[in-house]
C-alpha atoms as a PDB file:
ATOM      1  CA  UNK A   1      91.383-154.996 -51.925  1.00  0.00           C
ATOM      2  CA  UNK A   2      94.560-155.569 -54.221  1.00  0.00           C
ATOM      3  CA  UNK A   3      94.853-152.552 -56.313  1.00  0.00           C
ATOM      4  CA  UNK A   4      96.042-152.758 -60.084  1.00  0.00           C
ATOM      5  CA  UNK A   5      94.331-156.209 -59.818  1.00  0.00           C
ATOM      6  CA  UNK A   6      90.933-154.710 -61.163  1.00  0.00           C
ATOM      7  CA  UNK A   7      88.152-157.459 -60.994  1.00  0.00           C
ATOM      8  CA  UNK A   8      90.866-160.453 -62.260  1.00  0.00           C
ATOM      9  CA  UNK A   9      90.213-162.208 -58.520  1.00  0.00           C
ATOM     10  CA  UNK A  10      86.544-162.367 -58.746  1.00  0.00           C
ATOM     11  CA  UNK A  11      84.838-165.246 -59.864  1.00  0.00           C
ATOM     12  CA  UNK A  12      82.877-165.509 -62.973  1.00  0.00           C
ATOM     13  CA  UNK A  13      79.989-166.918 -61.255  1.00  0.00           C
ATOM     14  CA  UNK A  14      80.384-163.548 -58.796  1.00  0.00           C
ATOM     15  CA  UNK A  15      80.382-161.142 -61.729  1.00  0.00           C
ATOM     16  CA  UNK A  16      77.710-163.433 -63.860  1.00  0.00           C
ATOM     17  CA  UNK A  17      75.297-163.153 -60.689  1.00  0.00           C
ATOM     18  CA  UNK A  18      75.740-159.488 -60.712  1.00  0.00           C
ATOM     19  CA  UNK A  19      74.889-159.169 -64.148  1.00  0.00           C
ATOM     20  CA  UNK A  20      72.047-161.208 -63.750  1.00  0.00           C
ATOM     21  CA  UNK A  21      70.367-159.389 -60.177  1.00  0.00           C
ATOM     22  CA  UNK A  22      71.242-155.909 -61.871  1.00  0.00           C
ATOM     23  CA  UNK A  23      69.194-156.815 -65.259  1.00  0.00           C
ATOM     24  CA  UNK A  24      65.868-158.009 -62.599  1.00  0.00           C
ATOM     25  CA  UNK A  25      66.121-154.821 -60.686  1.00  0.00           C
ATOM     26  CA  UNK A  26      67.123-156.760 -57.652  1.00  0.00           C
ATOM     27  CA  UNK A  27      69.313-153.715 -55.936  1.00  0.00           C
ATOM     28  CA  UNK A  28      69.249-150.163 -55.673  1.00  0.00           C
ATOM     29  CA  UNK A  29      71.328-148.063 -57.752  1.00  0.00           C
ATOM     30  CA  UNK A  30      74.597-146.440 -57.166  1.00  0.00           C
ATOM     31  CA  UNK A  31      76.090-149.630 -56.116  1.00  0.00           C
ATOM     32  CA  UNK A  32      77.397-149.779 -52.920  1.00  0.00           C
ATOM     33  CA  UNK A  33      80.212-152.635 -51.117  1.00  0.00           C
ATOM     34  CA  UNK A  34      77.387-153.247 -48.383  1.00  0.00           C
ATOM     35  CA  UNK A  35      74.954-154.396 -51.315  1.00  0.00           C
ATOM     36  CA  UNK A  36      77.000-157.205 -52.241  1.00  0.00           C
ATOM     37  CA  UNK A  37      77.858-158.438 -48.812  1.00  0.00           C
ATOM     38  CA  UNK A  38      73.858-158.624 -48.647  1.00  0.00           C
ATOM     39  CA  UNK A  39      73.358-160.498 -51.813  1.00  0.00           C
ATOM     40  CA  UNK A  40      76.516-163.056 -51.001  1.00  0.00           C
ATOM     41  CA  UNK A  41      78.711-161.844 -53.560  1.00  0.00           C
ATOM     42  CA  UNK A  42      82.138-161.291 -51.496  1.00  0.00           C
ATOM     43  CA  UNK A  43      84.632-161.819 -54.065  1.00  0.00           C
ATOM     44  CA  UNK A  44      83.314-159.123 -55.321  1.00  0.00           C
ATOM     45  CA  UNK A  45      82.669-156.568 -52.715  1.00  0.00           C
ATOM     46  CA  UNK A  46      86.076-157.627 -51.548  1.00  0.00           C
ATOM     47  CA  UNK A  47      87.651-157.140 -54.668  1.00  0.00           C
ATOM     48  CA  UNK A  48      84.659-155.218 -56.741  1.00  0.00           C
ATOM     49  CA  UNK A  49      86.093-151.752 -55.449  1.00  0.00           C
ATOM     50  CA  UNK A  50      85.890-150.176 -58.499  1.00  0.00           C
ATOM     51  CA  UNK A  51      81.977-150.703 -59.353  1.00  0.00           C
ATOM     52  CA  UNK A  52      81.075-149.139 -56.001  1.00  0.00           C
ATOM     53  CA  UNK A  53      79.410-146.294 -57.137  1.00  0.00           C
ATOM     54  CA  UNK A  54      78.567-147.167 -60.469  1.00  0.00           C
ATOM     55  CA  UNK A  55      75.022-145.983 -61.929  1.00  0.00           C
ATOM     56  CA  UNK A  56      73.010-148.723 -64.365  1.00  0.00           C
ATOM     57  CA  UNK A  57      74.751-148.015 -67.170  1.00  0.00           C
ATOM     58  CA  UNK A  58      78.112-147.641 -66.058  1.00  0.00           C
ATOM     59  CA  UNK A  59      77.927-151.295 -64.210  1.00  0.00           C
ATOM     60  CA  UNK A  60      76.652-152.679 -66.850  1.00  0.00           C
ATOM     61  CA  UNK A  61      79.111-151.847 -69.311  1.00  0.00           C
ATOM     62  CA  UNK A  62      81.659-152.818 -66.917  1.00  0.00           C
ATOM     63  CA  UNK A  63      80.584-155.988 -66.253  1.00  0.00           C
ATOM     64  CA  UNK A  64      79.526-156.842 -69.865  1.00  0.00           C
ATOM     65  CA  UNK A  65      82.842-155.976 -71.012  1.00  0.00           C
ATOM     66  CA  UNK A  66      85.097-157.719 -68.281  1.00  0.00           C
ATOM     67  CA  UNK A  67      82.535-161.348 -69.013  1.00  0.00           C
ATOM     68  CA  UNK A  68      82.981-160.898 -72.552  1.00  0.00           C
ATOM     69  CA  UNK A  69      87.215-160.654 -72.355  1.00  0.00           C
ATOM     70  CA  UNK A  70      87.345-163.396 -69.852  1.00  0.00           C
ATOM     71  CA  UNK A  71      84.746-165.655 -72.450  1.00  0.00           C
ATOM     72  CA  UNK A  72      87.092-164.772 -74.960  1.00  0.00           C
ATOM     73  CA  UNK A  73      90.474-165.833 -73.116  1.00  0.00           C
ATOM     74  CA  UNK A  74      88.870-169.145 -71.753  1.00  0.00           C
ATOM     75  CA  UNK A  75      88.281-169.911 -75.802  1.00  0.00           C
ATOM     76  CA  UNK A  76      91.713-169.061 -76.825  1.00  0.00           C
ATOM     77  CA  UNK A  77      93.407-170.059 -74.229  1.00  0.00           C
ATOM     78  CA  UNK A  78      95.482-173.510 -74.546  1.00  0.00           C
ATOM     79  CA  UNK A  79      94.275-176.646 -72.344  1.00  0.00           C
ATOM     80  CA  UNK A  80      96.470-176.466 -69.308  1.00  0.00           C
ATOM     81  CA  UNK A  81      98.372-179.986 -68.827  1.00  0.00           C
END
């Protein structure tokens, strides 16, 4: 794990899928490293350090927020040449 990075080297596919198995229910609750090895999400538990531990709530603000800067960057950002 890089630290300072925060979750900038995980894909959004990684943090989209998380998102997505947390909303079903698909994983038990505080999140732990191990989990996402299981559910082939190794960006993440690689580089996810900082939601290990996280309850519902606290994930899920987490991940909403970091998906909503990075949808907002890939908008404004200018078309790389």
């Amino acid at each position: 794990m890089t630290a300072g990075r925060g979750l900038t080297q995980v894909s959004l596919e990684e943090l989209e899928a998380l998102l997505r198995a947390l909303h079903r229910g698909r994983f038990e609750l505080p999140l732990e490293r191990h989990t996402l090895h299981l559910m082939g999400l190794h960006g993440l538990a690689e580089h996810g350090g900082l939601l290990v531990g996280l309850d519902a709530r606290g994930l899920q603000a987490v991940l909403v927020a970091v998906l909503a800067e990075r949808k907002v960057r890939a908008r404004v950002s200018p078309p790389s040449e």
